[in-house]
Protein backbone atom coordinates (compact mmCIF):
# COMPACT_ATOMS: atom_id res chain seq x y z
CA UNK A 1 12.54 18.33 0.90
CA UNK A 2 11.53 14.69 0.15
CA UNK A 3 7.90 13.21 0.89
CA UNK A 4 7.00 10.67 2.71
CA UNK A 5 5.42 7.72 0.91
CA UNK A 6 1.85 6.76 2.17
CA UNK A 7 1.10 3.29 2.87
CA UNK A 8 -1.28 3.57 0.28
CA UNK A 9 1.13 4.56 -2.71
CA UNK A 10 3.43 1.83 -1.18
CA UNK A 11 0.59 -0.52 -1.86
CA UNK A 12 -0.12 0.88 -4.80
CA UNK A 13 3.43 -0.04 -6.64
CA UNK A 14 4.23 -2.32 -9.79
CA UNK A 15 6.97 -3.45 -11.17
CA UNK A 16 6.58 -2.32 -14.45
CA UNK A 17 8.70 -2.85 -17.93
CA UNK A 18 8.81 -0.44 -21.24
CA UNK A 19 8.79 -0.95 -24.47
CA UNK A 20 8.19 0.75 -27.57
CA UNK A 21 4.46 1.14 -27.75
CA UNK A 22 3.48 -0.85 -24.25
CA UNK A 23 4.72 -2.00 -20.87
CA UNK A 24 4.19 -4.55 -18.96
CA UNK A 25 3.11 -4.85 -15.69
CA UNK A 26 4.04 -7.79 -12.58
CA UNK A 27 1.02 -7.90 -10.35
CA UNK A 28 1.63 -9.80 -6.65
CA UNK A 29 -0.68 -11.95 -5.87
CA UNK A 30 -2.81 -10.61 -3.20
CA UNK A 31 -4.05 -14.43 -1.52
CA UNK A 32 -1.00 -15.67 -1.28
CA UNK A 33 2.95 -14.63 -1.87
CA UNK A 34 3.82 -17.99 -3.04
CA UNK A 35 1.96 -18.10 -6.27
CA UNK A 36 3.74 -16.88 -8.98
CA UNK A 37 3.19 -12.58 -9.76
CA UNK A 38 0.44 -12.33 -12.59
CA UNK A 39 1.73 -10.10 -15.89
CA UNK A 40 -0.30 -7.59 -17.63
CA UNK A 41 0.93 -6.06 -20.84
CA UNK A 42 -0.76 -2.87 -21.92
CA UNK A 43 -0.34 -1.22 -25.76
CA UNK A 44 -0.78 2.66 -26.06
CA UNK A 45 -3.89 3.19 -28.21
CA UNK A 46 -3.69 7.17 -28.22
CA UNK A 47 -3.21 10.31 -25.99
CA UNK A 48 -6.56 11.96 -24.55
CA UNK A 49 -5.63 14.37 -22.86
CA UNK A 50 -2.73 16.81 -22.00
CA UNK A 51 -2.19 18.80 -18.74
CA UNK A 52 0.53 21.18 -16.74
CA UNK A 53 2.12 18.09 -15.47
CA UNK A 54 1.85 15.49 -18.27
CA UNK A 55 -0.38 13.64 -20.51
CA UNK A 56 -3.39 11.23 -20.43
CA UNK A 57 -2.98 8.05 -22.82
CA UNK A 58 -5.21 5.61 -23.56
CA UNK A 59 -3.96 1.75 -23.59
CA UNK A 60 -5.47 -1.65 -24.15
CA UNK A 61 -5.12 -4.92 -22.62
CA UNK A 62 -2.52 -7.38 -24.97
CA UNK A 63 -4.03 -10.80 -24.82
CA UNK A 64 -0.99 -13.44 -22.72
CA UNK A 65 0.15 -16.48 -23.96
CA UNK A 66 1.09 -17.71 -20.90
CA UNK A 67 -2.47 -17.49 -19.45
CA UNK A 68 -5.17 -17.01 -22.39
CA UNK A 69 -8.18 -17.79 -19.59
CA UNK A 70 -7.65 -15.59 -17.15
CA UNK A 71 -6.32 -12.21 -18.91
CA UNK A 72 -9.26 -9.86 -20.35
CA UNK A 73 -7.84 -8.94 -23.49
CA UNK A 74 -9.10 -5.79 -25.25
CA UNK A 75 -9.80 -4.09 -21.85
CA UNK A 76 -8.91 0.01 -21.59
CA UNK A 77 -8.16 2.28 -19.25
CA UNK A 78 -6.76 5.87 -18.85
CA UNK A 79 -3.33 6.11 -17.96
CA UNK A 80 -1.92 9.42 -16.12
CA UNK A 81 1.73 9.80 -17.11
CA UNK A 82 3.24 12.74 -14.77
CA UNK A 83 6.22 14.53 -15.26
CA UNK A 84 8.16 14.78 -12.18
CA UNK A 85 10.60 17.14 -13.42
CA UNK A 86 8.11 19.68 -14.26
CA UNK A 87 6.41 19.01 -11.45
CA UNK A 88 8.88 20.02 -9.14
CA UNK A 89 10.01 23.34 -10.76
CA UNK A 90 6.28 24.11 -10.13
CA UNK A 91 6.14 23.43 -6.50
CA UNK A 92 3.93 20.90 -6.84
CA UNK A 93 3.62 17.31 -4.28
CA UNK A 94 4.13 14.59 -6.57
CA UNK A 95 2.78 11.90 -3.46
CA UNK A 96 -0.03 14.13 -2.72
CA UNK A 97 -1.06 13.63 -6.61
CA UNK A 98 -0.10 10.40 -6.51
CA UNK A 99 -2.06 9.19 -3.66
CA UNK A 100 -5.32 11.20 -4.68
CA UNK A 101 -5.21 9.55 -8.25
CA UNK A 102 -4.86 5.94 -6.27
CA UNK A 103 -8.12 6.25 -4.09
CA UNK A 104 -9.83 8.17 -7.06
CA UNK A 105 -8.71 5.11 -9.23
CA UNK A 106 -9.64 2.29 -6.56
CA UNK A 107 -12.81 -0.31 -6.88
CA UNK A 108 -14.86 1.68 -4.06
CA UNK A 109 -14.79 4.85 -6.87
CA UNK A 110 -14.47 3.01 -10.05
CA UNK A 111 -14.74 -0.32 -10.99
């Protein structure tokens, strides 16, 4: 049975890019949908953590060329990876966890 996606997690989506050792990340921009997306490239500094479901990394902030004021280089954060295939053989709601990390995660809880 599929879930529904919450307007939240809807919100909530990049479009995101791998590579070996980071990814990169196009933001919209919130004021107004014609400026152009930001980009945000994060490295993998190390794992944390591990868990049932997945892993906890650890990733920094890659200084852009394309806009050296406004990106905050050397800026972490905890990423949650999640497995959905062993999620699922464990009868476990991937949107539920999904939608509880986003309002855990969002400037009201954590800046």
């Amino acid at each position: 049975m599929a879930s529904r996606e919450s307007r939240l997690v809807a919100a909530s989506k990049l479009e995101t890019e791998f590579f070996p050792g980071y990814k990169k990340h196009k933001l919209p921009n919130s004021a107004s949908s014609q400026l152009p997306v930001t980009e945000e490239s994060w490295e993998v500094e190390s794992t944390i953590g591990h868990g049932t479901f997945g892993v906890v990394r650890l990733e920094r902030r890659r200084a852009s060329n394309l806009q050296p004021n406004s990106s905050r280089p050397n800026q972490l954060r905890a990423v949650k990876e999640i497995s959905k295939s062993v999620a699922t053989s464990h009868r476990w709601d991937y949107m539920k966890e999904l939608e509880a990390t986003i309002r855990f995660s969002s400037s009201k809880v954590s800046p």
